[in-house]
N, C-alpha and C. Protein backbone atom coordinates (compact mmCIF):
# COMPACT_ATOMS: atom_id res chain seq x y z
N UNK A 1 93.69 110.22 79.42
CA UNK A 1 94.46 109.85 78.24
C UNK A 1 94.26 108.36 78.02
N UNK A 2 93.59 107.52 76.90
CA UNK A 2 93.57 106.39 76.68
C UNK A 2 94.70 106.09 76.49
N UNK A 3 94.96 104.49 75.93
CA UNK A 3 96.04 103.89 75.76
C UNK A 3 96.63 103.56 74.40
N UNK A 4 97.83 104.72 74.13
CA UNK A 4 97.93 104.41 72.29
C UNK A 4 99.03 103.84 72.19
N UNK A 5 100.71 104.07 73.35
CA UNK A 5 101.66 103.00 72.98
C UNK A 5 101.87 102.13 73.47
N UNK A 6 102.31 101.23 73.31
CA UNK A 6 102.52 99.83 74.00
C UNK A 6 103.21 100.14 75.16
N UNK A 7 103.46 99.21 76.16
CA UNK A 7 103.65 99.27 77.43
C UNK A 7 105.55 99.11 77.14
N UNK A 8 106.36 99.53 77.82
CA UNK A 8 107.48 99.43 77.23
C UNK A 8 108.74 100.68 77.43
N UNK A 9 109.75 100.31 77.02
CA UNK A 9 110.75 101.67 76.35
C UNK A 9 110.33 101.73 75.45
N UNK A 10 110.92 103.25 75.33
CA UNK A 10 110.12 103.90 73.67
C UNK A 10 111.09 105.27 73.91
N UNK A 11 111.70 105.42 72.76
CA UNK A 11 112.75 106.62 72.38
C UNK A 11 111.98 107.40 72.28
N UNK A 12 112.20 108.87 73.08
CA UNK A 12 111.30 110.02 73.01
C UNK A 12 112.28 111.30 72.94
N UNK A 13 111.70 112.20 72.31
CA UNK A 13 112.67 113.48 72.26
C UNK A 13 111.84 114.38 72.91
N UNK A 14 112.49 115.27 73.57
CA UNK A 14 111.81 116.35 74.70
C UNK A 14 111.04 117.83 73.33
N UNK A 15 109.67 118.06 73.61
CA UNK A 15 109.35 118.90 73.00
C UNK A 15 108.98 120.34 74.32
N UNK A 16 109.21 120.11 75.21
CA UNK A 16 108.89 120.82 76.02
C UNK A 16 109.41 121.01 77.61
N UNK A 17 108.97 121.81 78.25
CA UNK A 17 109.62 121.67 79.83
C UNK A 17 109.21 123.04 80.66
N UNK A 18 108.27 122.71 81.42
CA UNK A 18 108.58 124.13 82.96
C UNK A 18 108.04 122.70 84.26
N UNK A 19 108.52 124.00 85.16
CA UNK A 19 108.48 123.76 86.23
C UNK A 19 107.14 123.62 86.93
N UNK A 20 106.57 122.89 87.67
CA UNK A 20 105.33 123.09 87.86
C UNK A 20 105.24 122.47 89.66
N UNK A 21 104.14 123.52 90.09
CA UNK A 21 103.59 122.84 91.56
C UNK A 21 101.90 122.84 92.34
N UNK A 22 101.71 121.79 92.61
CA UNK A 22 100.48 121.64 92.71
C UNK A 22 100.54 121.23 94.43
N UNK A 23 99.35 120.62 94.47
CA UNK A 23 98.94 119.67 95.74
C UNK A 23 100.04 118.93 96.17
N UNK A 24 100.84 118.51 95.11
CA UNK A 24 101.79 117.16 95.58
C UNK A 24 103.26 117.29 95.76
N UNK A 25 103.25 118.83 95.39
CA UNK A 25 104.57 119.25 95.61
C UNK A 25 105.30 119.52 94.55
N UNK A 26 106.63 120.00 93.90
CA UNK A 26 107.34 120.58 92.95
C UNK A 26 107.70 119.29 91.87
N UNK A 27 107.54 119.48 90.50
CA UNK A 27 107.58 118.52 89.59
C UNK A 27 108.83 119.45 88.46
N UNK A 28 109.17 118.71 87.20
CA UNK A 28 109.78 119.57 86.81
C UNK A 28 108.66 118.85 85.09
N UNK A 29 108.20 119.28 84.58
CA UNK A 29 106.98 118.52 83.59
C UNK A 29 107.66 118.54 82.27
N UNK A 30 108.41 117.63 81.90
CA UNK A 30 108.47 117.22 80.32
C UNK A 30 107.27 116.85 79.34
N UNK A 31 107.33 117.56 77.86
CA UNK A 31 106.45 117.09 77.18
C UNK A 31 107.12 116.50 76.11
N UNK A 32 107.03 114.98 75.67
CA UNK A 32 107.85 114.68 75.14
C UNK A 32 107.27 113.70 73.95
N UNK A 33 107.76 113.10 72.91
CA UNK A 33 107.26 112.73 71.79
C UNK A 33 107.68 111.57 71.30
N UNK A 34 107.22 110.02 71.74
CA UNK A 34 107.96 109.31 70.89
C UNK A 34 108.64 109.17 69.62
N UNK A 35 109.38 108.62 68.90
CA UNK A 35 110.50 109.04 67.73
C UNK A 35 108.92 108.20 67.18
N UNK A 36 108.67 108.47 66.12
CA UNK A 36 107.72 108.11 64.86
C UNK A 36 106.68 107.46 65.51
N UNK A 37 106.19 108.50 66.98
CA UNK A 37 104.89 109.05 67.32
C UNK A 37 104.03 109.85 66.70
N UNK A 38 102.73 109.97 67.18
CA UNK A 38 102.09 110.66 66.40
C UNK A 38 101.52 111.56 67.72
N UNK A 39 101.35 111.43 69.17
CA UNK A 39 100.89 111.82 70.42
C UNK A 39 101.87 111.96 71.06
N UNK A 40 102.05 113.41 71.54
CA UNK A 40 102.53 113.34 72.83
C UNK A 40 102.37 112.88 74.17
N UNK A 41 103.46 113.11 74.79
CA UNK A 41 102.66 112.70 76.45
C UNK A 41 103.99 113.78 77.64
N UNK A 42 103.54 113.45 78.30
CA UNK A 42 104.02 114.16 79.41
C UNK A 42 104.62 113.48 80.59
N UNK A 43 105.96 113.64 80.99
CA UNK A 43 106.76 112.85 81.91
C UNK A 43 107.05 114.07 83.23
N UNK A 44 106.45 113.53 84.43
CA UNK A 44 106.51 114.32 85.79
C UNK A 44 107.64 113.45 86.66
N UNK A 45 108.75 114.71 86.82
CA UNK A 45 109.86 114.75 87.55
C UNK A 45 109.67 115.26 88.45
N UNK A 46 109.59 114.15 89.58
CA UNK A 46 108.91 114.80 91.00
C UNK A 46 110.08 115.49 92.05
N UNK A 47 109.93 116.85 92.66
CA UNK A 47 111.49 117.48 93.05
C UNK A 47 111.08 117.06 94.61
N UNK A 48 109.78 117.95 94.76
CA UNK A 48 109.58 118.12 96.40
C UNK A 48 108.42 117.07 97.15
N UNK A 49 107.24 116.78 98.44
CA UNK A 49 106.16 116.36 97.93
C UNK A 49 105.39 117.30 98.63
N UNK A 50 104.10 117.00 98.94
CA UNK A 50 103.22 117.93 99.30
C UNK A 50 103.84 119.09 100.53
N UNK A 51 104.51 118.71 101.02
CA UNK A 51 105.58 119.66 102.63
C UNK A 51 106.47 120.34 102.10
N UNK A 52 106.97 120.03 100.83
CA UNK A 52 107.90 120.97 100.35
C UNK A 52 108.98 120.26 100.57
N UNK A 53 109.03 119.00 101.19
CA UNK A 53 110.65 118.34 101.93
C UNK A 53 110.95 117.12 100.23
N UNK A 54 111.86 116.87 100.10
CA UNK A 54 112.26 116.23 99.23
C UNK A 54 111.87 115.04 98.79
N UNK A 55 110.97 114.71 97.32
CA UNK A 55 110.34 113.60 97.41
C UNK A 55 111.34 112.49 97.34
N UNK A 56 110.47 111.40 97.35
CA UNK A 56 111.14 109.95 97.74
C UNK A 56 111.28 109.87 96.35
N UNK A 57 111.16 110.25 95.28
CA UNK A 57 111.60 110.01 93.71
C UNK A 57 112.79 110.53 93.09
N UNK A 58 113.06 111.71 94.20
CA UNK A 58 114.37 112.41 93.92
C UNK A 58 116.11 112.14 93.43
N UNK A 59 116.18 110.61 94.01
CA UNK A 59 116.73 109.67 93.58
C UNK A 59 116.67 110.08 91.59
N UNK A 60 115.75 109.16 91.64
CA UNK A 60 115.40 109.04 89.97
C UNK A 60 115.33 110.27 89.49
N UNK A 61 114.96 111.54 89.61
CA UNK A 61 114.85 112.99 89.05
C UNK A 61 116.23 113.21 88.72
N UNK A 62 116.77 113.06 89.81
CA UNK A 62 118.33 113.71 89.76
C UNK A 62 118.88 112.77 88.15
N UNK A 63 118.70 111.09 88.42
CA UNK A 63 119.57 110.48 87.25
C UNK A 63 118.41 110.85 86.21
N UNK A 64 117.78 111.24 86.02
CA UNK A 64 117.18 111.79 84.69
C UNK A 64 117.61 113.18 84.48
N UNK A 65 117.69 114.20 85.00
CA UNK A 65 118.45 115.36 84.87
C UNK A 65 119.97 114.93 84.05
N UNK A 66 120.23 114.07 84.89
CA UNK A 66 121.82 113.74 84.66
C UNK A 66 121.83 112.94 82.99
N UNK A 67 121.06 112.23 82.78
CA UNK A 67 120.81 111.44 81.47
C UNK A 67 120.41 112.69 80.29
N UNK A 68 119.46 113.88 80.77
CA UNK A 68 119.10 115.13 79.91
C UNK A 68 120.44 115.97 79.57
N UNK A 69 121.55 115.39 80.41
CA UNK A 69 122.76 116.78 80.44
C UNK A 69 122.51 118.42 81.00
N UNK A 70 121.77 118.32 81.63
CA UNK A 70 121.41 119.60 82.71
C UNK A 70 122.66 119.97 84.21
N UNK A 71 123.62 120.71 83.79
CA UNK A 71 124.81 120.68 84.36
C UNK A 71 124.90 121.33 85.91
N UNK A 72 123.07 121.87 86.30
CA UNK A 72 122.87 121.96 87.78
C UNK A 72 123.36 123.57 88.18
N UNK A 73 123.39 123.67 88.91
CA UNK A 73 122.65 123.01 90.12
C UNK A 73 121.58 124.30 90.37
N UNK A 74 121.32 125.22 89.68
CA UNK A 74 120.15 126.17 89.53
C UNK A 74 119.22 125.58 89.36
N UNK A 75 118.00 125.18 90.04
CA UNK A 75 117.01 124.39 89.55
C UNK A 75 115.55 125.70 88.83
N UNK A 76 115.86 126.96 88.96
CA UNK A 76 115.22 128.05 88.25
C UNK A 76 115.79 127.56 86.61
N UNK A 77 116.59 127.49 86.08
CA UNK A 77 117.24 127.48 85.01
C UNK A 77 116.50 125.89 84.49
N UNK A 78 115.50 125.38 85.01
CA UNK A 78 114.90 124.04 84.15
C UNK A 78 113.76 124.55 83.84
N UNK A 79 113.38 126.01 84.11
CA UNK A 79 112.12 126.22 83.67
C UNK A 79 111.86 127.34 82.93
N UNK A 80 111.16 126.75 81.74
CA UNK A 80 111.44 127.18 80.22
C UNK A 80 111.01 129.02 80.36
N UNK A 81 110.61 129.49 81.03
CA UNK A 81 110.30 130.91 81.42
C UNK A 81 112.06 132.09 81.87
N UNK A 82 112.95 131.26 82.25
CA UNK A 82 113.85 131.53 83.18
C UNK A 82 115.03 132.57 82.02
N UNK A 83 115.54 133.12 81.47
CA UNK A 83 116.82 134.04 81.28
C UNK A 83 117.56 133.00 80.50
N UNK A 84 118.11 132.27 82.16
CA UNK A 84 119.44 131.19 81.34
C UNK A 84 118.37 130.20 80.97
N UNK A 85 117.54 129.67 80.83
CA UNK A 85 117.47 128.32 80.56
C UNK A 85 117.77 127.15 79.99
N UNK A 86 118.05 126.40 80.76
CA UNK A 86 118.81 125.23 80.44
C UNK A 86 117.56 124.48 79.11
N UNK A 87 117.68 124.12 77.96
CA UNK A 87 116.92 124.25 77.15
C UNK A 87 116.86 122.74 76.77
N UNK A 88 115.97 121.04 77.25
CA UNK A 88 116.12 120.18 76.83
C UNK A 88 115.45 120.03 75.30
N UNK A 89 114.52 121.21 74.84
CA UNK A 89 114.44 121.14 73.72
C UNK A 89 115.36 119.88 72.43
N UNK A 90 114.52 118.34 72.20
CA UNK A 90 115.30 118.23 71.12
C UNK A 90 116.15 116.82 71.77
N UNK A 91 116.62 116.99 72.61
CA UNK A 91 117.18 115.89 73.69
C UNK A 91 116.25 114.72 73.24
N UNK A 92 117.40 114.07 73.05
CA UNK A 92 116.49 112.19 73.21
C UNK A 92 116.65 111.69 74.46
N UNK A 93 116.03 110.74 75.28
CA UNK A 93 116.54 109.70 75.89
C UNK A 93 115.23 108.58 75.93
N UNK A 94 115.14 107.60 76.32
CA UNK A 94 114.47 106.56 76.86
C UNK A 94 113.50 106.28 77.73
N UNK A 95 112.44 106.88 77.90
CA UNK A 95 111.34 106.59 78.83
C UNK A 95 110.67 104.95 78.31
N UNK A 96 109.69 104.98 79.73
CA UNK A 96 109.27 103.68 79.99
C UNK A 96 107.96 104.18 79.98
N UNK A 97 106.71 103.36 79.40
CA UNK A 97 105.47 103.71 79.28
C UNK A 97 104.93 102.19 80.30
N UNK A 98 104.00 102.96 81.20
CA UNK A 98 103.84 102.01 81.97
C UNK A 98 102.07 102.16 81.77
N UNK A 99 101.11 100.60 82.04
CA UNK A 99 99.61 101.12 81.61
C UNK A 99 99.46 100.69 83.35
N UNK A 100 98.47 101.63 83.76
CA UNK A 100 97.98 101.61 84.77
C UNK A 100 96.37 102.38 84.87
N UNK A 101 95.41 100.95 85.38
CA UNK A 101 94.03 102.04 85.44
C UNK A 101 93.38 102.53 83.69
N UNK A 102 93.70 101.74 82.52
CA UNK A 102 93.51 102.40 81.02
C UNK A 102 94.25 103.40 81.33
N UNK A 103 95.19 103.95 81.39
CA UNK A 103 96.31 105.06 81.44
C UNK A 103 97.21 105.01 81.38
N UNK A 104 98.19 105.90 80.60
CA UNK A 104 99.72 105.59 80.14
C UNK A 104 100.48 106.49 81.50
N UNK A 105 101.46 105.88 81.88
CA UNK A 105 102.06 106.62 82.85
C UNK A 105 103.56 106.72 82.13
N UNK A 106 104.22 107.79 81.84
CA UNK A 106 105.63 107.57 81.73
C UNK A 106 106.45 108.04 82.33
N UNK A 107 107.79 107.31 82.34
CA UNK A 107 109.28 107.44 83.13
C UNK A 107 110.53 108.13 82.30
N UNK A 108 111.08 108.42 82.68
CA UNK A 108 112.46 108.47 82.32
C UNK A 108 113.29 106.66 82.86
N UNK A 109 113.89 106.83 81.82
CA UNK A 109 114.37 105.39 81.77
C UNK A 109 115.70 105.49 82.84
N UNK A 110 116.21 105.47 83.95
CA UNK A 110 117.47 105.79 84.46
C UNK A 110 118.14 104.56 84.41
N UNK A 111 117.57 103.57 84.13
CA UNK A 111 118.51 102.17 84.05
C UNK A 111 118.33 101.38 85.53
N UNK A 112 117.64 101.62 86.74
CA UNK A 112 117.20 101.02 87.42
C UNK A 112 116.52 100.84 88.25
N UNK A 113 116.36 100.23 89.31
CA UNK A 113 115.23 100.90 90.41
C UNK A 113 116.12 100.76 91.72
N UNK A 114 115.69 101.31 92.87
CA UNK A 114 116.13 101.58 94.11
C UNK A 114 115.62 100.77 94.69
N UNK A 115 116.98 100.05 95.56
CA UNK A 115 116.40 98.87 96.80
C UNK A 115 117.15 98.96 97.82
N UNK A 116 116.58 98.56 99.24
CA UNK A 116 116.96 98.42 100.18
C UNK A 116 117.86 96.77 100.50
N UNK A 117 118.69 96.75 101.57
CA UNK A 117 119.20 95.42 101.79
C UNK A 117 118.54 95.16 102.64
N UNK A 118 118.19 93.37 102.92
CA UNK A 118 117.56 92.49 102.96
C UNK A 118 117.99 92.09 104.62
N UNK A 119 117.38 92.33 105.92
CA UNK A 119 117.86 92.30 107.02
C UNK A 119 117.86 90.85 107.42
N UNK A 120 118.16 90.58 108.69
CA UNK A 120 118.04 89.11 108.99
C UNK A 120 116.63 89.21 109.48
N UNK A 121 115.83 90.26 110.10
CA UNK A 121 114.33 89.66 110.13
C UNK A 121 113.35 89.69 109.08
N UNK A 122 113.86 90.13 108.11
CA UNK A 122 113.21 90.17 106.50
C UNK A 122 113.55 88.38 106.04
N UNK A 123 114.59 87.72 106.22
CA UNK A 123 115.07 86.57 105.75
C UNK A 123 114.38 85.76 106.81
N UNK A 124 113.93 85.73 108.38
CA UNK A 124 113.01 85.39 108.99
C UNK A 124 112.06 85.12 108.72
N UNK A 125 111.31 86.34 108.53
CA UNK A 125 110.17 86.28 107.92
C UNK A 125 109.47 85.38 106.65
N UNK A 126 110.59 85.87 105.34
CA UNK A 126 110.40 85.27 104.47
C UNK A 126 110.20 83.22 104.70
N UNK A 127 111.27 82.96 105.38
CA UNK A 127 111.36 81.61 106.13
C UNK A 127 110.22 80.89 106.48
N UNK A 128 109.79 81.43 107.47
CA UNK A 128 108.25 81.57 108.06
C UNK A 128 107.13 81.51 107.07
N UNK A 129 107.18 82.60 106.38
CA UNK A 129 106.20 82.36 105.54
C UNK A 129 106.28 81.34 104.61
N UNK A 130 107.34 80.99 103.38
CA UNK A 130 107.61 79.98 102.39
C UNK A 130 108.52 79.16 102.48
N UNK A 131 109.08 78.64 103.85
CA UNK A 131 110.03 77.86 104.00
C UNK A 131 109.92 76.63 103.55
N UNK A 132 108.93 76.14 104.70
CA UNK A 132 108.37 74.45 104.86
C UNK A 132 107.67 74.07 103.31
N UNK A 133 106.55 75.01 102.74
CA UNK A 133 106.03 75.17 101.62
C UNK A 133 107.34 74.77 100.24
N UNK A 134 108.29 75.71 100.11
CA UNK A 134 109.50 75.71 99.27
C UNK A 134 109.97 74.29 99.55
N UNK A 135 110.47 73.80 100.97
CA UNK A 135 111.32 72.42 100.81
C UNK A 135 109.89 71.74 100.59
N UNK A 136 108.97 71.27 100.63
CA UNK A 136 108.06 70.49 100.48
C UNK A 136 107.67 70.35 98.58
N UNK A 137 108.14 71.84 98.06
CA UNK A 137 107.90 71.28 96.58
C UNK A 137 108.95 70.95 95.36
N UNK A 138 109.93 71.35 96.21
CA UNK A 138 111.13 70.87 95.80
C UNK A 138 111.45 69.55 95.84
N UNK A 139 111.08 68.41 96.92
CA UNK A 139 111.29 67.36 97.01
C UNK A 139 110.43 67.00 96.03
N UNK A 140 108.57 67.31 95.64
CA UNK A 140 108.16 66.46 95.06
C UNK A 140 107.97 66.83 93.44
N UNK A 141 108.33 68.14 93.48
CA UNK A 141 108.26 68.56 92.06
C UNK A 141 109.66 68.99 90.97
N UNK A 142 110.17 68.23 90.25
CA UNK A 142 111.23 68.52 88.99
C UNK A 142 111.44 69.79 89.12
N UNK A 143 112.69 70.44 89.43
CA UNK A 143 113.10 71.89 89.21
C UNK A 143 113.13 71.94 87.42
N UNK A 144 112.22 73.12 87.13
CA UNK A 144 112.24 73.53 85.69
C UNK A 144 113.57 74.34 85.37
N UNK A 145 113.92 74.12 84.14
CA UNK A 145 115.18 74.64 83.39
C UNK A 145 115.61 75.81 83.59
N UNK A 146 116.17 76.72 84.05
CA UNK A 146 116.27 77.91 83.91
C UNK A 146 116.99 78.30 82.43
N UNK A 147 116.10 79.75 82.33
CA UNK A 147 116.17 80.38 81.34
C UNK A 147 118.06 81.12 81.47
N UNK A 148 118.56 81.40 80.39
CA UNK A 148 119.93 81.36 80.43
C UNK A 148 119.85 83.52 80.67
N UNK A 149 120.73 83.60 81.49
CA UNK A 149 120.85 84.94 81.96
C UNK A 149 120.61 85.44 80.64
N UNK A 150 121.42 85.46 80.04
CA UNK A 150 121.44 86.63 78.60
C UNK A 150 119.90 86.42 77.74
N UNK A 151 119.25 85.54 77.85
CA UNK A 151 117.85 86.26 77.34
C UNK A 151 116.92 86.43 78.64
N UNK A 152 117.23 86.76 79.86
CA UNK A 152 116.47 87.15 80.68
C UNK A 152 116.22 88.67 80.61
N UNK A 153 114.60 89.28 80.50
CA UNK A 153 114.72 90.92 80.58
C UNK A 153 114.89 91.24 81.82
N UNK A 154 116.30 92.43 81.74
CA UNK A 154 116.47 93.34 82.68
C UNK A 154 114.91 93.78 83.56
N UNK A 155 115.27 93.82 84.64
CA UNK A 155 113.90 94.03 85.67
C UNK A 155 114.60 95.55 86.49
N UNK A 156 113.46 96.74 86.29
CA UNK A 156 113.57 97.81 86.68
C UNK A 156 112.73 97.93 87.76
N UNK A 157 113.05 98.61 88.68
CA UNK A 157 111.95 98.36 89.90
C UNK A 157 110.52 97.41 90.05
N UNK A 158 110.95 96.40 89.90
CA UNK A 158 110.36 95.46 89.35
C UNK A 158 109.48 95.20 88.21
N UNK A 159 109.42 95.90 87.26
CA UNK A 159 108.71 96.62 85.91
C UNK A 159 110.01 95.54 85.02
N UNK A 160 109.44 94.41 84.52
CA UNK A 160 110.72 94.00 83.64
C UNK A 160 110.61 95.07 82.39
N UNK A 161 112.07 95.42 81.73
CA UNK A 161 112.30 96.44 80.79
C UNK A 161 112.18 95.61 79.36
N UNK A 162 111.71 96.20 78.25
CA UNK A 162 112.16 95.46 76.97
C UNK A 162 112.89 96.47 76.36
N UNK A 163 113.45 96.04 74.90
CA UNK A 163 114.16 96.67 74.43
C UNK A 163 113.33 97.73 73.61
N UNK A 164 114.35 99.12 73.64
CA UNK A 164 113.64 100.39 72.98
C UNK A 164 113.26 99.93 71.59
N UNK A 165 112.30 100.17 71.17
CA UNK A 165 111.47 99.99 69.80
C UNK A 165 112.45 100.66 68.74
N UNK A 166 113.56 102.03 69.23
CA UNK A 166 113.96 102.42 67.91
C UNK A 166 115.38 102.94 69.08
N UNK A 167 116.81 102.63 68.77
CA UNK A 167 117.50 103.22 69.43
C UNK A 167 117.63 104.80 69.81
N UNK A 168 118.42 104.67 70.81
CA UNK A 168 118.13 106.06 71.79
C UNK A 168 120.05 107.05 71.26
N UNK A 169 119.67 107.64 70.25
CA UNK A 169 121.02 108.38 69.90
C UNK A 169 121.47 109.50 70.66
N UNK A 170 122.64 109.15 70.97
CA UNK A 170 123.35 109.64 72.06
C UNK A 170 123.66 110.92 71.87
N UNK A 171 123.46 112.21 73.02
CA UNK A 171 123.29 113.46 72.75
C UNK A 171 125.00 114.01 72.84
N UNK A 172 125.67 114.29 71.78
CA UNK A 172 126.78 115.28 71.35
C UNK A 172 126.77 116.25 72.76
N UNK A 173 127.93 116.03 73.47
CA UNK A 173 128.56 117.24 74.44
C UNK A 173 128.12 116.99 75.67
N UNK A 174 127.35 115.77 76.05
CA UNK A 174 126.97 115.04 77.51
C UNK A 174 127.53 114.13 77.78
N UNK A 175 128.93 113.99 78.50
CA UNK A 175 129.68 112.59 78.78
C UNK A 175 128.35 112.07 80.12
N UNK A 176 127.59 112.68 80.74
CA UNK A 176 127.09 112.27 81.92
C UNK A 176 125.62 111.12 80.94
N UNK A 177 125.01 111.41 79.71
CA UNK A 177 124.31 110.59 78.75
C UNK A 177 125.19 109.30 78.44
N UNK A 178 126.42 109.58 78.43
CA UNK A 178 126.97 108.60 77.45
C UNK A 178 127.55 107.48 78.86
N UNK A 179 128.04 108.24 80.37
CA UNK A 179 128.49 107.00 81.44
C UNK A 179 127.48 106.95 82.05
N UNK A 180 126.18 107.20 81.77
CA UNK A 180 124.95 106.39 82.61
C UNK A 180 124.70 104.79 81.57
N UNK A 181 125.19 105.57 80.23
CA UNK A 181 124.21 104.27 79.38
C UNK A 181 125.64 102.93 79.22
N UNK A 182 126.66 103.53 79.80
CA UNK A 182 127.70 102.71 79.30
C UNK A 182 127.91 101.53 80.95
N UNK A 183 127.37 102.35 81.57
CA UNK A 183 127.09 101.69 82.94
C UNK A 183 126.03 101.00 83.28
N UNK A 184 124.67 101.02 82.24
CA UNK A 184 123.69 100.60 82.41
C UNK A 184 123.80 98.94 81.11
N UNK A 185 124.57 99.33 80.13
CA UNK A 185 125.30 98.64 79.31
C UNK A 185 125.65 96.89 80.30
N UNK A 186 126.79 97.87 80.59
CA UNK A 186 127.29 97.12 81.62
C UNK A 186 126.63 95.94 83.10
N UNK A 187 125.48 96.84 82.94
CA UNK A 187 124.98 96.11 84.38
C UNK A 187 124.13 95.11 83.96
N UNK A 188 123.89 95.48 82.34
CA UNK A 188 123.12 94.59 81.66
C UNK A 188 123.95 92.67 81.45
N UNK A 189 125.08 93.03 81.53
CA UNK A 189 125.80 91.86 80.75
C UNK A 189 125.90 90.72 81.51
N UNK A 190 125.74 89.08 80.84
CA UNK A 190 125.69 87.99 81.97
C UNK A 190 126.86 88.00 82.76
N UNK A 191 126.93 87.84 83.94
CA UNK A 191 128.00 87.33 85.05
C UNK A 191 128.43 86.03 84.82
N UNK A 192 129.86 85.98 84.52
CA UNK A 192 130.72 84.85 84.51
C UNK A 192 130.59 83.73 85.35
N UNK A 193 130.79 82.58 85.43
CA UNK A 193 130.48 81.99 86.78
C UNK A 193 131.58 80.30 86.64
């Protein structure tokens, strides 16, 4: 797939959905359509990985489920073949188009990325490596201005985020759509100080 949207958020509505498993383990495969796109693309919700044991993305699957309004916990019922199916048909939310390699990779937007805390031999380390370096350019070089929190872009697993090209309208009968974004709202806003 060459590269046709910009790198970014981009409001997309779900045109599609099954379940799918390959080499790498259980995915749940959205096909989805930017709002005044002309190409689709396809967003992989990774469940299991190649062992069948729970991928390390599962984190993020779950808050994208939760952002789709998919009320659980049948995971047969996400795939468009199934009786009940849970039908994202039509659903908006926010993916992230990432270019990697001439290739578009996209996300579901969950509002952040996953981190670990910072041990005392991680703060060691770091020491070690840019300590002496850091006080050495601090003494001889002018600290530059910092940029004021509120126009700093939000940084998603380290992927800084920009703003969606066309807002993301909020799906009727999902309070779990409306307290991810009101929390992500939130996490957005400068800290008092």
């Amino acid at each position: 797939m060459a590269i046709h949207y910009p790198a970014g958020n981009h409001a997309v509505a779900v045109t599609g959905q099954a379940l799918s498993k390959n080499e790498y383990g259980t995915s749940l495969v959205l096909d989805v359509l930017p709002l005044g796109g002309e190409f689709g693309r396809k967003v992989f919700l990774s469940l299991t990985d190649e062992t069948g044991a729970p991928s390390k993305f599962v984190d993020k699957t779950m808050a994208a489920l939760q952002l789709l309004g998919w009320p659980g916990p049948d995971f047969a019922t996400l795939d468009s073949d199934h009786p009940a199916c849970y039908s994202m048909y039509g659903k908006q939310v926010e993916c992230y188009c990432q270019h990697k390699n001439d290739n578009e990779r996209w996300y579901v937007n969950t509002g952040g990325g996953s981190s670990e805390p910072v041990d005392r031999n991680d703060i060691a380390t770091l020491n070690a490596l840019f300590g002496r370096d850091y006080a050495q350019r601090a003494a001889t070089t002018p600290a530059p201005q910092a940029a004021p929190v509120a126009q700093q872009a939000p940084v998603s697993g380290g992927v800084p985020q920009q703003p969606a090209q066309q807002p993301v309208q909020q799906q009727i009968g999902t309070p779990s759509f409306d307290a991810a974004r009101a929390a992500q709202a939130a996490a957005e806003q400068p800290i008092p100080f």
